[in-house]
C-alpha atoms as a PDB file:
ATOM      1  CA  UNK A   1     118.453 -12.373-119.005  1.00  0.00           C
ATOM      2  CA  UNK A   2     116.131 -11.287-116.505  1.00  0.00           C
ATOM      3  CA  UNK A   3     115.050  -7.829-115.620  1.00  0.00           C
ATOM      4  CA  UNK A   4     118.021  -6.276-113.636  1.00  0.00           C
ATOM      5  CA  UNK A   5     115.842  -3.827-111.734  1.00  0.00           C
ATOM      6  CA  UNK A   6     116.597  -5.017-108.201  1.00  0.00           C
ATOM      7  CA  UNK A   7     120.653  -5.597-108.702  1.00  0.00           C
ATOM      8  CA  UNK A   8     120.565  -1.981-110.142  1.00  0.00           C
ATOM      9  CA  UNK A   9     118.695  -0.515-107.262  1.00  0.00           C
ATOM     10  CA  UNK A  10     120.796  -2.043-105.258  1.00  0.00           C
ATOM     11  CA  UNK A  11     124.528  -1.218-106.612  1.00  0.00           C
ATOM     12  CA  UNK A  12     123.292   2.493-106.331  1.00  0.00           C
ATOM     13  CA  UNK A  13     121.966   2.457-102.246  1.00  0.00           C
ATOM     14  CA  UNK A  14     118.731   3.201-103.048  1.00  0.00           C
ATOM     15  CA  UNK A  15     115.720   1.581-101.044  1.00  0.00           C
ATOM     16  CA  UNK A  16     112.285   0.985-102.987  1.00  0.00           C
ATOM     17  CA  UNK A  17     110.523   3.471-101.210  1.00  0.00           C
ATOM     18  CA  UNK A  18     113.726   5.849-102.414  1.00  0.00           C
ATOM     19  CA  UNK A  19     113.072   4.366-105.894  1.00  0.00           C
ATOM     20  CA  UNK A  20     109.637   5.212-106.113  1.00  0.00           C
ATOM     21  CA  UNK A  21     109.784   9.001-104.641  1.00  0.00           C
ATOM     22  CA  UNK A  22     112.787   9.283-107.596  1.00  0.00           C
ATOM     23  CA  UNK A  23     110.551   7.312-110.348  1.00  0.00           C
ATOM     24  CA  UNK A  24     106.971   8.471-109.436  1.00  0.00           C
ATOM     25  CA  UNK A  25     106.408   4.923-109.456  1.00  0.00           C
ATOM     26  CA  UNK A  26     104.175   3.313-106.841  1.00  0.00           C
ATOM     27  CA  UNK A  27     106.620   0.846-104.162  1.00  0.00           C
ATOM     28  CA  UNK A  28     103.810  -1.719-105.353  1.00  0.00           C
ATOM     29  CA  UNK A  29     104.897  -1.317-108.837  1.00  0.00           C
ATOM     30  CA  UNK A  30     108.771  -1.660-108.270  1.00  0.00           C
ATOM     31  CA  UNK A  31     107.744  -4.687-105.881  1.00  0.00           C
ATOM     32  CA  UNK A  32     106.373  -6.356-108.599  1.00  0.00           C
ATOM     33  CA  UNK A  33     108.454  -5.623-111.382  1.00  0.00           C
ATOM     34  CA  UNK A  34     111.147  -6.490-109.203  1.00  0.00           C
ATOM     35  CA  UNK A  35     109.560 -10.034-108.182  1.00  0.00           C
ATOM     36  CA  UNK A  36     108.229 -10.913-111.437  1.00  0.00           C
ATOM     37  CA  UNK A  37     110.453  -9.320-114.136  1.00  0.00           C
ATOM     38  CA  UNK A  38     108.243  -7.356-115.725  1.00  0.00           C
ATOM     39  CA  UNK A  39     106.312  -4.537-116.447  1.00  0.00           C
ATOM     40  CA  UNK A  40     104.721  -1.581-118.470  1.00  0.00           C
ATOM     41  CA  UNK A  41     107.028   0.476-121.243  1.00  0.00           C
ATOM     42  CA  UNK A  42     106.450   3.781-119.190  1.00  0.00           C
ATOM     43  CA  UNK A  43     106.731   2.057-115.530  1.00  0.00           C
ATOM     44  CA  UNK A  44     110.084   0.806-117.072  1.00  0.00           C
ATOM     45  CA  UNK A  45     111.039   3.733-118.709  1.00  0.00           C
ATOM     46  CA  UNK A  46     110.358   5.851-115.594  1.00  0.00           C
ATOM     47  CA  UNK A  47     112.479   3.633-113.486  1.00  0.00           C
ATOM     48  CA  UNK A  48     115.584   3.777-116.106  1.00  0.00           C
ATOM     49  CA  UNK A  49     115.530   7.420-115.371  1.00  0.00           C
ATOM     50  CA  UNK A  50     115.504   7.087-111.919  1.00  0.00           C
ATOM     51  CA  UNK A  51     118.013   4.736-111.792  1.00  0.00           C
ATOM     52  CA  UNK A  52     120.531   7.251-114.856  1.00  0.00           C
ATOM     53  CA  UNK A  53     120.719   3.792-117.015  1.00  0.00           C
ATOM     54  CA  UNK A  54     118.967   2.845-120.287  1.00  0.00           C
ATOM     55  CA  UNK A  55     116.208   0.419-121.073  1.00  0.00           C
ATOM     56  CA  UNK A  56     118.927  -1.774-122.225  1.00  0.00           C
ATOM     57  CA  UNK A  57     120.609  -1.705-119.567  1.00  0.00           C
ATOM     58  CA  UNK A  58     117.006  -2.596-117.311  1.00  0.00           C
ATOM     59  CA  UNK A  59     116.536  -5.401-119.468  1.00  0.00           C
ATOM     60  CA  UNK A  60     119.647  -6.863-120.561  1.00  0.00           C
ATOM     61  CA  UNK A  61     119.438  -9.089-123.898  1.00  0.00           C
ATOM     62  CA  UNK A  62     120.303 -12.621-123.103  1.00  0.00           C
ATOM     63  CA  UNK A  63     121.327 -12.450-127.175  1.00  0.00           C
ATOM     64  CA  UNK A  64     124.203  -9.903-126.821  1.00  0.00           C
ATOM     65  CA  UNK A  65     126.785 -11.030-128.877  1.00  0.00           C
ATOM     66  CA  UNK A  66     125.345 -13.569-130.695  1.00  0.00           C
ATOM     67  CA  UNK A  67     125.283 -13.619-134.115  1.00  0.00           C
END
């Protein structure tokens, strides 16, 4: 599954520039992330903190439940 930045950003109301003041990550950064579905660890890990949900939750495994 596909990073869930964007859908997550946008369930809580919050704006990229919003994002990035909260993250201390550039709106270039989120814009990218957001459009390609990926990015650094830390850039990710920033966000997730932002955004009060866990790296797991940023980057959902497509392999959940498998087994």
């Amino acid at each position: 599954m596909p990073l869930q930045l964007r859908a997550i950003r946008l369930s809580q109301g919050l704006s990229v520039p919003r994002l990035a003041e909260l993250s201390g990550t550039s709106r270039r950064t989120i814009q990218e992330m957001e459009k390609r579905g990926e990015g650094t660890l830390a850039s990710a890990r920033r966000l997730a903190d932002a955004l009060g949900v866990t790296l797991d939750e940023l980057y959902p495994s497509d392999q959940a439940g498998a087994e």
